[in-house]
N, C-alpha and C. Protein backbone atom coordinates (compact mmCIF):
# COMPACT_ATOMS: atom_id res chain seq x y z
N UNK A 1 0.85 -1.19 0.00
CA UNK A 1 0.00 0.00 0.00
C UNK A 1 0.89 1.25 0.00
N UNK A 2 0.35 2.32 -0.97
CA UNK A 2 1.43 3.18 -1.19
C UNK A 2 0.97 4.68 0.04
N UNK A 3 1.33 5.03 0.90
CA UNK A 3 0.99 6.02 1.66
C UNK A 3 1.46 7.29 1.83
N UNK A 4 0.80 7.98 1.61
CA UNK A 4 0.98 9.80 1.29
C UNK A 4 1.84 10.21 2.42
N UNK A 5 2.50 10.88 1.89
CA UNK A 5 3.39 11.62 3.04
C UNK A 5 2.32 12.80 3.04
N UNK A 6 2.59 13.12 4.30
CA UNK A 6 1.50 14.18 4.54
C UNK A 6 2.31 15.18 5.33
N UNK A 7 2.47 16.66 4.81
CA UNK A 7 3.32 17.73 4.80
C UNK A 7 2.81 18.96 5.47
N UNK A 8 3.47 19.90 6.34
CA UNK A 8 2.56 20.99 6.97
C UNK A 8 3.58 21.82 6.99
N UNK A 9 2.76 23.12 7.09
CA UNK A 9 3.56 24.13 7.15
C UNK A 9 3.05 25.38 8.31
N UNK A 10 3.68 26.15 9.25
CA UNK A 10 2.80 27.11 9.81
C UNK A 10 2.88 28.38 9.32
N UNK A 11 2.04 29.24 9.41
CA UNK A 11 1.77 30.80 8.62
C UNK A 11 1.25 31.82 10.00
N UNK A 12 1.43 32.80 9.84
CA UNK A 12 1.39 33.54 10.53
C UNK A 12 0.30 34.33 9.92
N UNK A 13 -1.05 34.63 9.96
CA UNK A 13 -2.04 35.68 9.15
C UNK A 13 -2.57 36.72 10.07
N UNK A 14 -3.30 37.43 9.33
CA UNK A 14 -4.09 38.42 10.00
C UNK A 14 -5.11 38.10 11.27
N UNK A 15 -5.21 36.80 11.20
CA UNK A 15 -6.14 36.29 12.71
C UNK A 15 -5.58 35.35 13.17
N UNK A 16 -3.90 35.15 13.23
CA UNK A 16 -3.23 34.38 13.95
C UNK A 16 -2.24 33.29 13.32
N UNK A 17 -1.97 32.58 13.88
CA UNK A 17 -1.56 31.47 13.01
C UNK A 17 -2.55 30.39 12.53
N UNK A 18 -2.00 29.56 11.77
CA UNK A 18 -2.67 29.36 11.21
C UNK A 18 -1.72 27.55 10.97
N UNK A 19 -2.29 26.71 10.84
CA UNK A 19 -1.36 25.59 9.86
C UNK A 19 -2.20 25.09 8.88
N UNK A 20 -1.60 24.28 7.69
CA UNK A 20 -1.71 23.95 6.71
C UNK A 20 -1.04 22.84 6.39
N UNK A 21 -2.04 21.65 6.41
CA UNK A 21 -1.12 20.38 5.65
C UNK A 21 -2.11 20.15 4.51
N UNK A 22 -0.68 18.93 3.74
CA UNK A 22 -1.09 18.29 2.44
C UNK A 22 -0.36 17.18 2.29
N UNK A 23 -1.20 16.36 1.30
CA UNK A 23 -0.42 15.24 0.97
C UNK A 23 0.22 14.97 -0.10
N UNK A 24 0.74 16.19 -0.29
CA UNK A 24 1.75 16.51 -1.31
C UNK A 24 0.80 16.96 -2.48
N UNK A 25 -0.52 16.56 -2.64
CA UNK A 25 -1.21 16.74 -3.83
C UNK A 25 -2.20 17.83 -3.56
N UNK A 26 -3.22 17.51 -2.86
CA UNK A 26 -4.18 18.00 -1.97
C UNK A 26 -4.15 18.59 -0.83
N UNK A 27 -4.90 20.24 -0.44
CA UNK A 27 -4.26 20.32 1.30
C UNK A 27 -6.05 19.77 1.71
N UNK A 28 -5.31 19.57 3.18
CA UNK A 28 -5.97 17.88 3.29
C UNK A 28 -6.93 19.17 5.17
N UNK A 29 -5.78 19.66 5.21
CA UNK A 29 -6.31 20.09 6.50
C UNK A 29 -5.56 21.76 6.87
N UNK A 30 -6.79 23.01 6.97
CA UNK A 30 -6.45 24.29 7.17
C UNK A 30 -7.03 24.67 8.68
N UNK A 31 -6.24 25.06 9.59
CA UNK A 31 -6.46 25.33 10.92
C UNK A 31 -5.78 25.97 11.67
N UNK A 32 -6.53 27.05 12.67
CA UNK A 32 -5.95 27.50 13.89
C UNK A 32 -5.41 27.31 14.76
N UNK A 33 -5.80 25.76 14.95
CA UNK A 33 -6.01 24.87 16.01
C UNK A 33 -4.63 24.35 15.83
N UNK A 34 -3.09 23.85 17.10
CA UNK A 34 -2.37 23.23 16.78
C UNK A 34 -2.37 21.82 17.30
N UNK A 35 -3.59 21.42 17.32
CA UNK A 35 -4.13 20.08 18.30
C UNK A 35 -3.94 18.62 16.83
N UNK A 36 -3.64 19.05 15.76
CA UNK A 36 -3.49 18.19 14.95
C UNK A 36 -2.10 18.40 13.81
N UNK A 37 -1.27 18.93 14.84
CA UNK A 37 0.07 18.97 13.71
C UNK A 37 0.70 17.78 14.04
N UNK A 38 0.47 17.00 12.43
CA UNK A 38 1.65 16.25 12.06
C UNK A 38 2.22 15.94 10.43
N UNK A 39 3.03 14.97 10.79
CA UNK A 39 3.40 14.67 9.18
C UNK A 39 5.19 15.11 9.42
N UNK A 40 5.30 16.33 8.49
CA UNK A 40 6.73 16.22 8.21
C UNK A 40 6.52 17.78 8.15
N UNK A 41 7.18 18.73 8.83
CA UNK A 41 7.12 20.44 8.39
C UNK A 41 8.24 20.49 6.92
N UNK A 42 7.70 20.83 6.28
CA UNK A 42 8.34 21.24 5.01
C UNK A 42 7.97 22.24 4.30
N UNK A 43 8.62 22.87 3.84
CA UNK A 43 8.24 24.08 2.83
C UNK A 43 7.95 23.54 1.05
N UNK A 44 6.85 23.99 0.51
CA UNK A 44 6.24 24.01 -0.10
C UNK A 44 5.14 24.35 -1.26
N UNK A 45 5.50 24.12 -2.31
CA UNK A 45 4.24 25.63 -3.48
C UNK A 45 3.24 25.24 -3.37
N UNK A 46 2.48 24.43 -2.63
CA UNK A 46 0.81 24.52 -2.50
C UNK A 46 0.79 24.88 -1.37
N UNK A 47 1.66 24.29 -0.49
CA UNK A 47 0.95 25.09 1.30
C UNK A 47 1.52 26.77 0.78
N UNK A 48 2.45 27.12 0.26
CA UNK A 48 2.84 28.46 0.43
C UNK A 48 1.48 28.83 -0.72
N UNK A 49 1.13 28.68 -1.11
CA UNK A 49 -0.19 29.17 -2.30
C UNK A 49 -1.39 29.07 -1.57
N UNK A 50 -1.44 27.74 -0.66
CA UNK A 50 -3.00 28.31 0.26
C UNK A 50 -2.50 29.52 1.15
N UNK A 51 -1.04 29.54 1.89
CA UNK A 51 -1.12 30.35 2.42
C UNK A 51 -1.37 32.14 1.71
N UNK A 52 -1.25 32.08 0.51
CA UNK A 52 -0.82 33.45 -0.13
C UNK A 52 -2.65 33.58 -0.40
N UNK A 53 -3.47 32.55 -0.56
CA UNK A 53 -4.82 32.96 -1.29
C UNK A 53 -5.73 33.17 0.21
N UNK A 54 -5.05 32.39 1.83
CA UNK A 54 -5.79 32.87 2.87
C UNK A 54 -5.59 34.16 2.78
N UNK A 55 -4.16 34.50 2.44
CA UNK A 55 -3.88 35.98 3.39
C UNK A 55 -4.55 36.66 2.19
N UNK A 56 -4.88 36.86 0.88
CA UNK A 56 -5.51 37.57 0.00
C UNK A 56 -7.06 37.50 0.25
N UNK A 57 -7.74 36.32 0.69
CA UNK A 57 -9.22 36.43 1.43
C UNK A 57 -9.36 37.29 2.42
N UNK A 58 -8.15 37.29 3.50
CA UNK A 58 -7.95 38.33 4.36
C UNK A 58 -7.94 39.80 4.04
N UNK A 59 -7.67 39.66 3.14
CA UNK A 59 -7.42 41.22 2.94
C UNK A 59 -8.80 41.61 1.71
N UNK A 60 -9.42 40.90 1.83
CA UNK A 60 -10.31 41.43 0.72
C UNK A 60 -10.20 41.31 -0.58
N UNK A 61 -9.42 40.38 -1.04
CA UNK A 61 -8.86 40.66 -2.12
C UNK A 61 -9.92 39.46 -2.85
N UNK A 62 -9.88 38.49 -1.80
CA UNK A 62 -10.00 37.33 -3.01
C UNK A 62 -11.69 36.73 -2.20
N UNK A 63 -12.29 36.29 -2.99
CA UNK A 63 -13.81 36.06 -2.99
C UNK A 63 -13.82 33.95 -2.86
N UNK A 64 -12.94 33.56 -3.76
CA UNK A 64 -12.81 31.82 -4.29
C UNK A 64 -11.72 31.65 -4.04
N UNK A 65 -11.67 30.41 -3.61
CA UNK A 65 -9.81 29.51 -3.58
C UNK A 65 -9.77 28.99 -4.60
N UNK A 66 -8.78 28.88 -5.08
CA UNK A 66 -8.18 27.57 -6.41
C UNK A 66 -7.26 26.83 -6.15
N UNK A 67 -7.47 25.87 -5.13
CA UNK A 67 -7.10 25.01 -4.94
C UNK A 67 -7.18 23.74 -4.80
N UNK A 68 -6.29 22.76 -4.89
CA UNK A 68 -6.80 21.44 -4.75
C UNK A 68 -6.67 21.03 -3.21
N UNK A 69 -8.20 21.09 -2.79
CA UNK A 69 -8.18 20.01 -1.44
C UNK A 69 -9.31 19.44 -1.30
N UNK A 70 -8.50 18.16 -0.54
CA UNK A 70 -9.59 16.82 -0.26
C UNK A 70 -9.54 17.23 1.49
N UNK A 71 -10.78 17.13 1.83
CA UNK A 71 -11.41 16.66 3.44
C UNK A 71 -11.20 15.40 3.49
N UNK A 72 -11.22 15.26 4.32
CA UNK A 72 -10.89 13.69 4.95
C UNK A 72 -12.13 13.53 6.28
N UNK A 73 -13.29 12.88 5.98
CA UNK A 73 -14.16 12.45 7.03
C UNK A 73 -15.11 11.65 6.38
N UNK A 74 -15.81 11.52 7.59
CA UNK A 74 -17.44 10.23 6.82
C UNK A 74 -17.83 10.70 5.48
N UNK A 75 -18.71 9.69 4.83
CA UNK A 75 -19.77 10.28 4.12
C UNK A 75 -20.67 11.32 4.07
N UNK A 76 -21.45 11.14 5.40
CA UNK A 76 -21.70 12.58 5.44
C UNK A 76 -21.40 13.35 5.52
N UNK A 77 -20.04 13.37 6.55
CA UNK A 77 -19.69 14.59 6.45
C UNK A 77 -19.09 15.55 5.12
N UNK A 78 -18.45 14.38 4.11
CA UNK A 78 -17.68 14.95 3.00
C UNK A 78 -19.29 15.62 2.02
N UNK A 79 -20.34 14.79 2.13
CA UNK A 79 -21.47 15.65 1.58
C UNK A 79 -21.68 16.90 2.39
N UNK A 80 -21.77 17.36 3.75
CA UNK A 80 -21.90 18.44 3.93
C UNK A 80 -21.07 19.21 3.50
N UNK A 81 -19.70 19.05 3.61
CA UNK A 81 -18.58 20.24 3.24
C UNK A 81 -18.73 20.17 1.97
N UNK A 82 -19.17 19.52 1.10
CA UNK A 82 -19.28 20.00 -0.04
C UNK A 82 -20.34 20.70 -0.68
N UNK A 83 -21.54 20.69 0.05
CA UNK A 83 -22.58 21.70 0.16
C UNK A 83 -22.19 23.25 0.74
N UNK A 84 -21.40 23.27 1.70
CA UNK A 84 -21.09 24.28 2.45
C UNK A 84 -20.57 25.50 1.42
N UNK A 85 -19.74 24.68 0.38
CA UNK A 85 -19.10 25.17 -0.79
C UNK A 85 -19.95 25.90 -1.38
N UNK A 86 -21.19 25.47 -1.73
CA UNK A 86 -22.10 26.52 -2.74
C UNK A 86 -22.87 27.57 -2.18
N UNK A 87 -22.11 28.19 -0.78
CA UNK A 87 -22.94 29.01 -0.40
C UNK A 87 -22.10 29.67 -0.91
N UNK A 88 -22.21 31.18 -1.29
CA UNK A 88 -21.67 31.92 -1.87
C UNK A 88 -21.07 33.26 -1.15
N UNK A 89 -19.94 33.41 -1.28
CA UNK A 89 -19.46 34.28 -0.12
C UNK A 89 -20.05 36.11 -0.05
N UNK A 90 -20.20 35.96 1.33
CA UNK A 90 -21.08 37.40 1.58
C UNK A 90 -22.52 36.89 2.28
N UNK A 91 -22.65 35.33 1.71
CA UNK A 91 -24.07 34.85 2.02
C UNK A 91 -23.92 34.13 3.52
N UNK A 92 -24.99 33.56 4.04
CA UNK A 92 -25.45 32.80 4.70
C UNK A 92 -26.41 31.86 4.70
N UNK A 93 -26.36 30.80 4.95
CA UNK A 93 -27.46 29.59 5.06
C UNK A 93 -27.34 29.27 6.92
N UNK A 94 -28.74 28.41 7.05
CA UNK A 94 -28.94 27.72 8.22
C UNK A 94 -28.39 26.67 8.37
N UNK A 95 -28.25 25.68 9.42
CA UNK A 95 -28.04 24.56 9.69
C UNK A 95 -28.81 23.38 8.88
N UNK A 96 -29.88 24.10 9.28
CA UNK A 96 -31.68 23.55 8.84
C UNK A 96 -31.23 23.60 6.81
N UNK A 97 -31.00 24.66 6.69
CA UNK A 97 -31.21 24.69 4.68
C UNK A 97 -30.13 24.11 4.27
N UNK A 98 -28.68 23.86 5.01
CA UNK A 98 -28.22 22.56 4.66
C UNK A 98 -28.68 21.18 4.89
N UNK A 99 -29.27 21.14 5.64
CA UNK A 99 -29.90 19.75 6.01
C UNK A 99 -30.54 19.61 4.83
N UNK A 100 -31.68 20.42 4.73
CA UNK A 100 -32.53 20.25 3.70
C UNK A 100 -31.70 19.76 2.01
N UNK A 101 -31.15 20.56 1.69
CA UNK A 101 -29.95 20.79 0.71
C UNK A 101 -29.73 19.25 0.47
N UNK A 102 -29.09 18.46 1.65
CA UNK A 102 -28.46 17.56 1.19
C UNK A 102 -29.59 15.94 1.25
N UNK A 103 -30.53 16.30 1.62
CA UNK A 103 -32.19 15.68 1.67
C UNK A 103 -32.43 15.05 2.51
N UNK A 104 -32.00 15.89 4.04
CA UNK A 104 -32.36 15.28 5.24
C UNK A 104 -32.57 16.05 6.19
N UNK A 105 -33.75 16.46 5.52
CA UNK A 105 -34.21 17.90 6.66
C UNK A 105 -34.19 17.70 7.94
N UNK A 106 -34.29 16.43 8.38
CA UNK A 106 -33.80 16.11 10.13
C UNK A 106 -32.77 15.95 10.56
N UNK A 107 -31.74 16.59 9.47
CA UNK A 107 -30.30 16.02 10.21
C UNK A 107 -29.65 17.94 10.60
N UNK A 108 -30.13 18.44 11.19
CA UNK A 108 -29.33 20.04 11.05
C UNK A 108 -28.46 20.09 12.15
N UNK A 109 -28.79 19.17 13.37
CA UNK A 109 -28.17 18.90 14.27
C UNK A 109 -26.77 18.59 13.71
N UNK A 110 -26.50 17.00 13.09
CA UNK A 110 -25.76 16.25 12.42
C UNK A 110 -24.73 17.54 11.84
N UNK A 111 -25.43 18.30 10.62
CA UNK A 111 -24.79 19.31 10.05
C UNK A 111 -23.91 20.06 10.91
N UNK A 112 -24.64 20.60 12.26
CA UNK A 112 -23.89 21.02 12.85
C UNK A 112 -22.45 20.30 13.33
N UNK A 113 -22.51 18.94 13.51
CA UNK A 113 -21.46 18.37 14.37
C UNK A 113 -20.36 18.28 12.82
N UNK A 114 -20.94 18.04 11.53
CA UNK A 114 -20.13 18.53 10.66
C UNK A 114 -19.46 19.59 10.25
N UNK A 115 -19.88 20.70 10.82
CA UNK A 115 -19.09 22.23 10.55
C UNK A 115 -17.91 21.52 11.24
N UNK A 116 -18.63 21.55 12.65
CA UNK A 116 -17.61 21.55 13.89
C UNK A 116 -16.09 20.40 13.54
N UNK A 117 -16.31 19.52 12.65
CA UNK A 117 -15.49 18.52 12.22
C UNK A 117 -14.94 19.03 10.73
N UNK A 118 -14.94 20.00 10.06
CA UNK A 118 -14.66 20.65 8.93
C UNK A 118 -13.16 21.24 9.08
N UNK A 119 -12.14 19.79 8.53
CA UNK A 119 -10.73 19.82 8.64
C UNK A 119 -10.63 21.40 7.61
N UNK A 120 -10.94 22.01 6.79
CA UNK A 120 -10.15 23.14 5.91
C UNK A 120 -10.82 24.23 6.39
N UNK A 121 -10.62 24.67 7.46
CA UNK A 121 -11.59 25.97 7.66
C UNK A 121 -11.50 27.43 6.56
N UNK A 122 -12.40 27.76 6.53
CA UNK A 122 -12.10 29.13 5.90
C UNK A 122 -12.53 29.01 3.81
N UNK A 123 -11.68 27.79 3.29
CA UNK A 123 -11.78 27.52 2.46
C UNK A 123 -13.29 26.69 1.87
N UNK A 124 -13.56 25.71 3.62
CA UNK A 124 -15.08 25.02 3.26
C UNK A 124 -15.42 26.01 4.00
N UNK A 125 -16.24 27.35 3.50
CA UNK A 125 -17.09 27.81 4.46
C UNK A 125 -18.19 27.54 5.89
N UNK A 126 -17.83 27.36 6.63
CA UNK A 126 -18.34 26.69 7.47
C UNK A 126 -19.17 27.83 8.37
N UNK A 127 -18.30 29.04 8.33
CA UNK A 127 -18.74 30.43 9.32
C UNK A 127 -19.34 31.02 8.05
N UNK A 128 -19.82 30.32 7.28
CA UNK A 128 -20.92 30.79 6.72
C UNK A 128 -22.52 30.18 6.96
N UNK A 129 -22.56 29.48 7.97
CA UNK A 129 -23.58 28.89 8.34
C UNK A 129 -23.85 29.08 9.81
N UNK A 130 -25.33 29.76 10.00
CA UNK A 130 -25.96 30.18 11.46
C UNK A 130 -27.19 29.52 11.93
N UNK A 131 -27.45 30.41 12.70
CA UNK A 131 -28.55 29.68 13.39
C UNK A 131 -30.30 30.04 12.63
N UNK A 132 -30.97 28.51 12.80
CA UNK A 132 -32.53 29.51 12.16
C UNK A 132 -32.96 30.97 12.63
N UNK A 133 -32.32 31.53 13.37
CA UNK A 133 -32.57 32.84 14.45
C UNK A 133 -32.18 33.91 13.76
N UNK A 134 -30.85 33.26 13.06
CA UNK A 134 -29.71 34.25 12.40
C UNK A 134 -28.82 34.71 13.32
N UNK A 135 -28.71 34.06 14.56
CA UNK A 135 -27.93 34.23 15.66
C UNK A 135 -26.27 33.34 15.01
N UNK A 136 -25.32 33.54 15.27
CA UNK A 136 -24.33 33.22 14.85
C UNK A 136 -23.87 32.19 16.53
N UNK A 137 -23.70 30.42 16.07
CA UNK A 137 -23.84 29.25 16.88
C UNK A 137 -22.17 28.91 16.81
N UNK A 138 -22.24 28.16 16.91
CA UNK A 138 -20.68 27.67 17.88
C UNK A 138 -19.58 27.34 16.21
N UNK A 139 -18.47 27.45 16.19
CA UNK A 139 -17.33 27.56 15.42
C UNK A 139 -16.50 27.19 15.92
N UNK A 140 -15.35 25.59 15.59
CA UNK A 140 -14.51 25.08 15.78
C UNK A 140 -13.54 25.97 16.34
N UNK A 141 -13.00 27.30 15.20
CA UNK A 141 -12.22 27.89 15.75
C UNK A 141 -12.31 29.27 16.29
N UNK A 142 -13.71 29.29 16.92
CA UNK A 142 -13.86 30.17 17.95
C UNK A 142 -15.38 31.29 17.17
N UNK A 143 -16.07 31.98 17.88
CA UNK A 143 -17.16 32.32 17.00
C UNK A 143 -16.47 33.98 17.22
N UNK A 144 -15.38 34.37 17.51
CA UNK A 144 -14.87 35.64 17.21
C UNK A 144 -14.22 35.65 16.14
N UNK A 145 -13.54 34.34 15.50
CA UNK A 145 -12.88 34.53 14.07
C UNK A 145 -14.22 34.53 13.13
N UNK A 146 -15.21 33.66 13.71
CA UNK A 146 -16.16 33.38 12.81
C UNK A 146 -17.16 34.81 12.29
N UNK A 147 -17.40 35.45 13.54
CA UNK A 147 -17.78 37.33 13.29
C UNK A 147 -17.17 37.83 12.43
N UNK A 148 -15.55 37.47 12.48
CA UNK A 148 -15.08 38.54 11.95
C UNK A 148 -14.58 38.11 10.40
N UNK A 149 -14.39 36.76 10.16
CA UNK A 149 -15.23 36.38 8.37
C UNK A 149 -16.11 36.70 7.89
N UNK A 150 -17.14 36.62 8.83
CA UNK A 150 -18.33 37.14 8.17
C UNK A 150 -18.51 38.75 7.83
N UNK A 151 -18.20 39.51 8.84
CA UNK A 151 -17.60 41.06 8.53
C UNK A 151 -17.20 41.09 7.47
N UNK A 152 -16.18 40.43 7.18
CA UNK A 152 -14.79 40.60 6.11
C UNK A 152 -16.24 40.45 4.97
N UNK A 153 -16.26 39.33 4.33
CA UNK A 153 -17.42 39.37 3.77
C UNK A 153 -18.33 40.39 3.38
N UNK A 154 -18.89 40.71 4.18
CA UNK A 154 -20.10 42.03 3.84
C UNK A 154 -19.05 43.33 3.78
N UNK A 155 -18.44 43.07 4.31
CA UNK A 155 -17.80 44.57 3.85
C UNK A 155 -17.59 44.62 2.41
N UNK A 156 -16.70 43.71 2.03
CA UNK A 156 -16.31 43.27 0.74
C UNK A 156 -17.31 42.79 -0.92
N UNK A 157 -18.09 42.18 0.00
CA UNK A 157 -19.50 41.83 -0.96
C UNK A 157 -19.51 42.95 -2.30
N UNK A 158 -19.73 44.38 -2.19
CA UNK A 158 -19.89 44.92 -3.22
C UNK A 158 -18.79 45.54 -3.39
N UNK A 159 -17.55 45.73 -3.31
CA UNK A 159 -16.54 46.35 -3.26
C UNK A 159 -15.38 45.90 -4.58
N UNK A 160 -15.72 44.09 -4.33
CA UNK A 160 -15.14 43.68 -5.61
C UNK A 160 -15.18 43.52 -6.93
């Protein structure tokens, strides 16, 4: 069995650090969090390219990633994060209208425990999804980065 080396790098951005792995092909996992660094630290033109297209989302610049990454989780969950994708940035959806979305209007709960498990933050929009209230609900990496994406966002929305 042939097994991916799996590569990380850390970045320093506008809301902290940040890490970034890949498996040389795909980045596999984008986070705040340093509760899952491993692999091999190496320098690199795709981790240094997610890092250059976070810090350009940061700054307003950039709206879409172009990049290649695979999530790594259940079935469902890889169907939610890939729903999460077609919300369109500036926007918001519920827990509930992804549920629905993916044709299980009783699972919004579920959805939720999928944000919360959403290895690429930022890139799978995840703090683009709130509460039926429109109250803004819990975020892996904290619901003050998650405010302040969403800010970034509306500020930006018509600007670009």
């Amino acid at each position: 069995m042939n097994e991916q080396k799996i590569i990380y790098q850390n970045y320093l951005l506008s809301i902290g650090k940040v890490i970034i792995q890949s498996d040389e092909k795909s980045i596999i996992r984008i986070s705040a969090s340093y509760d899952k660094e491993k692999g091999i630290q190496k320098d690199n033109r795709l981790l240094n390219q997610a890092a250059e297209q976070l810090k350009e989302y940061l700054e307003g610049k950039r709206k879409e990633f172009d990049l290649p990454f695979q999530p790594r989780g259940t079935e469902f969950q890889e169907k939610v994060w890939k729903e999460l994708c077609k919300v369109p940035y500036g926007k918001t959806a519920t827990y509930q209208e992804i549920a629905e979305r993916i044709g299980n209007k009783k699972a919004c709960r579920a959805v939720g425990m999928a944000c919360g498990k959403n290895p690429i933050f930022i890139v799978i929009p995840c703090h683009r999804i709130i509460g039926k209230n429109g109250n803004l609900t819990g975020y892996a990496e904290g619901l003050e980065i998650k405010q302040k994406l969403l800010s970034l966002e509306r500020e930006n929305t018509f600007s670009m």
